[in-house]
C-alpha atoms as a PDB file:
ATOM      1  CA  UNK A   1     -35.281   8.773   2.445  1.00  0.00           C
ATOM      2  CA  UNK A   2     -34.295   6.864  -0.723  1.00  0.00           C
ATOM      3  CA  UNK A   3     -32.087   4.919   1.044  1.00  0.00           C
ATOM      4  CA  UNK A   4     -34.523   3.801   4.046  1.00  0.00           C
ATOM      5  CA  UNK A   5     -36.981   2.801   1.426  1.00  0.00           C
ATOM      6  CA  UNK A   6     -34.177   0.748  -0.542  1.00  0.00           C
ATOM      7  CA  UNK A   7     -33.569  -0.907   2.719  1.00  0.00           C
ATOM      8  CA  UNK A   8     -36.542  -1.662   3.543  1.00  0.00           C
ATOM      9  CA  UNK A   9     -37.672  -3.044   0.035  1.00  0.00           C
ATOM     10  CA  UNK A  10     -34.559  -5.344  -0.386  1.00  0.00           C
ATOM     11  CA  UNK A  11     -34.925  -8.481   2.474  1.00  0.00           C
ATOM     12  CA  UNK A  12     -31.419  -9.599   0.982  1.00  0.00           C
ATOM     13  CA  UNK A  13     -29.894  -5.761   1.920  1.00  0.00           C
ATOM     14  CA  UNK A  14     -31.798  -5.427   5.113  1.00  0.00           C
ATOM     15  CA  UNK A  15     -30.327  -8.954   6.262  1.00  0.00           C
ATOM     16  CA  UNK A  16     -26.969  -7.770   5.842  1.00  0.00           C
ATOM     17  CA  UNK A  17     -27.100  -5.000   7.444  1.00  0.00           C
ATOM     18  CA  UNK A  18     -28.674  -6.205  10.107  1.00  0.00           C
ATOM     19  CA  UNK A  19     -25.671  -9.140  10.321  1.00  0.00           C
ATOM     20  CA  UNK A  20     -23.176  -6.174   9.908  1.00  0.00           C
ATOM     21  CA  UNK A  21     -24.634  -4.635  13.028  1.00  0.00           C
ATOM     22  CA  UNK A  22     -24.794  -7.720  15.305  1.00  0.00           C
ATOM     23  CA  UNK A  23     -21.276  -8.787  14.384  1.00  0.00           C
ATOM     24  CA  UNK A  24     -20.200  -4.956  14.966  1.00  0.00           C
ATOM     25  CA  UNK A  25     -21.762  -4.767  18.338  1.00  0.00           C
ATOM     26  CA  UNK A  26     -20.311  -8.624  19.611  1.00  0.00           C
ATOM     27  CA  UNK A  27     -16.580  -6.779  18.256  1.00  0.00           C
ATOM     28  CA  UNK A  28     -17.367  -4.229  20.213  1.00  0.00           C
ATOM     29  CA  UNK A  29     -18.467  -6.052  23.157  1.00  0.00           C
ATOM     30  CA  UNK A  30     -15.479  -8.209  22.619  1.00  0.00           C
ATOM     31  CA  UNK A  31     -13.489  -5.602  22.780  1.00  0.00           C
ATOM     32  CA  UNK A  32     -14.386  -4.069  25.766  1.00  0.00           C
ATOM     33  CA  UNK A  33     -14.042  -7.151  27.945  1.00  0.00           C
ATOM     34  CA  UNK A  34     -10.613  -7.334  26.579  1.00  0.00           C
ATOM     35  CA  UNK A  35      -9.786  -3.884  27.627  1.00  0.00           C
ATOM     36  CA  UNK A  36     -11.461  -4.883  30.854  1.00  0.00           C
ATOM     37  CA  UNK A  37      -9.480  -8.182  31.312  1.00  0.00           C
ATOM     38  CA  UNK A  38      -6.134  -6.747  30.382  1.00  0.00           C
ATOM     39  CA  UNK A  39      -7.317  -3.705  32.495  1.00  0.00           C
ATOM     40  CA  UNK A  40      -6.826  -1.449  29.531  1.00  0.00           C
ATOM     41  CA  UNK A  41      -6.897   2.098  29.678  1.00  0.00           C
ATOM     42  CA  UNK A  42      -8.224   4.319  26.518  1.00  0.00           C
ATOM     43  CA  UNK A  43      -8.457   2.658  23.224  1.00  0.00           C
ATOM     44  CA  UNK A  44      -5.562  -0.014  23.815  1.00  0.00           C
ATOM     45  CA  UNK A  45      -7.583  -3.139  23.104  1.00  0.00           C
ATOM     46  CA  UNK A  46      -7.516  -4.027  19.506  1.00  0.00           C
ATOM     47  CA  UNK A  47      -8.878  -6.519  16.942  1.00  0.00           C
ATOM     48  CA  UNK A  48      -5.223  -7.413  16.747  1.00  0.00           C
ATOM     49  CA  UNK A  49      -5.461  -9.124  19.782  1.00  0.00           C
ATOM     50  CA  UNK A  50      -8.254 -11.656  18.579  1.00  0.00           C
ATOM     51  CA  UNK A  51      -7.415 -15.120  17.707  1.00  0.00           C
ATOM     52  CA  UNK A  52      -8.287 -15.213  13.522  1.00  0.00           C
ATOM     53  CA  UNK A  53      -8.483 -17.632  11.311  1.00  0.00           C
ATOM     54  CA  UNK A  54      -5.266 -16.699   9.254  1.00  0.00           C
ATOM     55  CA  UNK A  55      -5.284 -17.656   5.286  1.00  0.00           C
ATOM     56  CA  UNK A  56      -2.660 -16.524   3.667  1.00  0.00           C
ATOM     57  CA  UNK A  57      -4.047 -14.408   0.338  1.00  0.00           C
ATOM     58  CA  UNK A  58      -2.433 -15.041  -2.694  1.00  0.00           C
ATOM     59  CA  UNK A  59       0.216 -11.801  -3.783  1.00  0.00           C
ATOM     60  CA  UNK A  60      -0.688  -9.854  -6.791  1.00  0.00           C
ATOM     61  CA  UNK A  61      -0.096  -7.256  -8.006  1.00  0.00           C
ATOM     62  CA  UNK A  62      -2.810  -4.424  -9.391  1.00  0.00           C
ATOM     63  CA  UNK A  63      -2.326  -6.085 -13.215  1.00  0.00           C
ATOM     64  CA  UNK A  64      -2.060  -9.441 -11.315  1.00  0.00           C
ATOM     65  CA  UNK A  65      -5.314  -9.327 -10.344  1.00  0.00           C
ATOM     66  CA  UNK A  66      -7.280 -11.006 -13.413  1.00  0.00           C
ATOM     67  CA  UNK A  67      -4.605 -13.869 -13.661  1.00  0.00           C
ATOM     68  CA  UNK A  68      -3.278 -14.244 -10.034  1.00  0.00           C
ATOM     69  CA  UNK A  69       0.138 -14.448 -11.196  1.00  0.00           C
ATOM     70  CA  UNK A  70       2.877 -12.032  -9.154  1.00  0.00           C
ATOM     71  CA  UNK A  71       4.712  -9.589 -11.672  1.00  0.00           C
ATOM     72  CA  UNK A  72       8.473 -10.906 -12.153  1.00  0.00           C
ATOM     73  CA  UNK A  73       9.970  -7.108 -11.690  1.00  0.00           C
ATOM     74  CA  UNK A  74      13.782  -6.950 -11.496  1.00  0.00           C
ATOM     75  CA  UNK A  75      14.150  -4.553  -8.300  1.00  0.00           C
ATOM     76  CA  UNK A  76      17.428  -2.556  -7.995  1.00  0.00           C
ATOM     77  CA  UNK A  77      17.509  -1.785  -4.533  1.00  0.00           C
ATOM     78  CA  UNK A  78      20.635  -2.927  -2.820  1.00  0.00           C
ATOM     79  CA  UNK A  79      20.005  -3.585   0.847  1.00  0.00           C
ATOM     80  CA  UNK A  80      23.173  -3.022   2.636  1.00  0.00           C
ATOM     81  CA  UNK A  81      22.943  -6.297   5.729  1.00  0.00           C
ATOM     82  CA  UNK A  82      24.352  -3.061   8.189  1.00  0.00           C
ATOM     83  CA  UNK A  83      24.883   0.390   9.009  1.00  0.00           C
ATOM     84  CA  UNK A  84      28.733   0.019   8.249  1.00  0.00           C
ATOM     85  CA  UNK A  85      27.573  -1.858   4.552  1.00  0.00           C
ATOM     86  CA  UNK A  86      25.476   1.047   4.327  1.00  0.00           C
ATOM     87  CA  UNK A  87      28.122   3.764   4.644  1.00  0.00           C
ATOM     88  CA  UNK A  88      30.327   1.677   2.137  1.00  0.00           C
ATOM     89  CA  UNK A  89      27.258   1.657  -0.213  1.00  0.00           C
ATOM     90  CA  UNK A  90      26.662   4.987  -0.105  1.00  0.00           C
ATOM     91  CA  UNK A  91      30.678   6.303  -0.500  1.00  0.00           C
ATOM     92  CA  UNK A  92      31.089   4.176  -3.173  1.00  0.00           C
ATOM     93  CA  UNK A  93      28.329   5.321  -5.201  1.00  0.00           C
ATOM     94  CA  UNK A  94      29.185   9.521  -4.892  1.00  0.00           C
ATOM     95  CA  UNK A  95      32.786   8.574  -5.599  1.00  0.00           C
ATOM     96  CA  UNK A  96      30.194   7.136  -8.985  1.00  0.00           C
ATOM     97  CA  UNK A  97      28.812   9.850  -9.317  1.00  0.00           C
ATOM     98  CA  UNK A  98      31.734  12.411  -9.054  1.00  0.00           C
ATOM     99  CA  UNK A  99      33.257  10.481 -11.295  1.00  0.00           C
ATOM    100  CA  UNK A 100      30.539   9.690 -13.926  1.00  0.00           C
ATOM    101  CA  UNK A 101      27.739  12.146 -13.119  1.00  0.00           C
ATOM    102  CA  UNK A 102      24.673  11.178 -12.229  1.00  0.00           C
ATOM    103  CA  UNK A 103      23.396   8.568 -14.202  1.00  0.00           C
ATOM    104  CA  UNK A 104      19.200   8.179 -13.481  1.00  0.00           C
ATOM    105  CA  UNK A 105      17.782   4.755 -11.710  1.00  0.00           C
ATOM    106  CA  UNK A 106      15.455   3.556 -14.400  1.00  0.00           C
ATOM    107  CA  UNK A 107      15.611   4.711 -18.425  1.00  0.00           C
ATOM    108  CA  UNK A 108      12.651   6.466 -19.547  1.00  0.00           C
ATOM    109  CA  UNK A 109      11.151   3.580 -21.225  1.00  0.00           C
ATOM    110  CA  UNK A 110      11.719   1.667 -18.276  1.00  0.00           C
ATOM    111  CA  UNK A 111       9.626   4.771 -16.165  1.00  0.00           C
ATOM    112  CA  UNK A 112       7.121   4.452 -19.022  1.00  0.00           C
ATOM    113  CA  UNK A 113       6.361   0.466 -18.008  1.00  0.00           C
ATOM    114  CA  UNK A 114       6.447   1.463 -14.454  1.00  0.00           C
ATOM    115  CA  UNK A 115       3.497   3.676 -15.377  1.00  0.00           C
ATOM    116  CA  UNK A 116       1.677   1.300 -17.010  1.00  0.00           C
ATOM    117  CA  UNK A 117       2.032  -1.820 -15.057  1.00  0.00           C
ATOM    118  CA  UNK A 118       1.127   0.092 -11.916  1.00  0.00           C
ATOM    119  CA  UNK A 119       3.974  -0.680 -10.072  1.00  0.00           C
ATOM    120  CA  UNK A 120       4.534   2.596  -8.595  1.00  0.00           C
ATOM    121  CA  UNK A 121       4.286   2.219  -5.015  1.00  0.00           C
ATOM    122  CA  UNK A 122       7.067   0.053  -4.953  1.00  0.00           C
ATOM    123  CA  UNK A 123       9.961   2.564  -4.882  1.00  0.00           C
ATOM    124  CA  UNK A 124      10.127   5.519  -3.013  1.00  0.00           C
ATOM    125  CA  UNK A 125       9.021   8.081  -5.895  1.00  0.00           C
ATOM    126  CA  UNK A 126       6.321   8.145  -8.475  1.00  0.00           C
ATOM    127  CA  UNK A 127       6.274   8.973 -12.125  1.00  0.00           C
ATOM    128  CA  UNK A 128       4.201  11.199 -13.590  1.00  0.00           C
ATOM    129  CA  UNK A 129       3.980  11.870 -17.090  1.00  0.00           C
ATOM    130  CA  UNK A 130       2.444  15.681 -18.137  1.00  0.00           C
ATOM    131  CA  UNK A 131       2.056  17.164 -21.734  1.00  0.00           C
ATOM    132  CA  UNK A 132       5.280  19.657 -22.668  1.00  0.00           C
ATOM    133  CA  UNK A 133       3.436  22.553 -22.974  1.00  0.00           C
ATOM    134  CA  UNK A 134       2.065  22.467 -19.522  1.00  0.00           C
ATOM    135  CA  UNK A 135       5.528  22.261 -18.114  1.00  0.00           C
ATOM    136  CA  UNK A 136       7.078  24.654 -20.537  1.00  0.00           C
ATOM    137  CA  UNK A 137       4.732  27.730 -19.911  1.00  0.00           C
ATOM    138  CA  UNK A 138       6.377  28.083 -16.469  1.00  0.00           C
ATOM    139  CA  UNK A 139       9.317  30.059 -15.540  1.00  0.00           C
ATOM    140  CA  UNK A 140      12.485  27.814 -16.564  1.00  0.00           C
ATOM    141  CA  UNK A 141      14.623  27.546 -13.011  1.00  0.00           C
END
């Protein structure tokens, strides 16, 4: 009830929502004389399909944000250019680490700036950082 009285209170909230719906049902019309044209079956025509207008958003990052400016991370992935550089990759580095041991990816400290710069969707695991006692009142494996 709040909410229909909010609506109907604010003329600046009621005229977007009432945009929102009329460009919601012309998709939707849209999109079902693309099905139709294309004779599409099920839910095959997509927005996707629509000419846009295309602008190109400038890359940042989550601390990027404020300044625009892209964060200058070294990454140290190797991309192997094949399935054959890939099987070289790989061999070479367990010959590594039978040799060496296993030596970690990043150093702690470098884990720690991870953390904080909220880079951590860029590589395949995440860090998370927990208090010591939490993790030592568990069984030890």
């Amino acid at each position: 009830m709040a909410m229909a009285s909010l609506v109907i209170e604010d003329p600046s909230l009621r005229d977007m929502l009432y945009q929102f719906v009329k460009d919601y049902a012309e998709a939707t019309r849209k999109l079902k004389l693309e099905g139709k044209k294309r004779k599409a079956k099920g839910n095959s025509a997509k927005f996707s399909n629509f000419d846009t207008d295309e602008i190109q958003a400038k890359k940042t990052d989550a601390h990027g944000a404020e300044d625009g400016k892209v964060s200058k991370k070294a990454n140290k992935k190797v991309e192997p250019k094949n399935l054959t550089d890939a099987k070289s990759i790989l061999a070479a580095r367990r010959e590594e680490i039978a040799a060496n041991g296993y030596t970690p990816k990043y150093s702690d400290a470098e884990l720690q700036d991870i953390a904080k710069n909220g880079d951590i969707g860029s590589d395949r695991y995440q860090v998370r950082f927990m208090e010591t006692n939490y993790l030592n009142h568990r069984d030890p494996p």
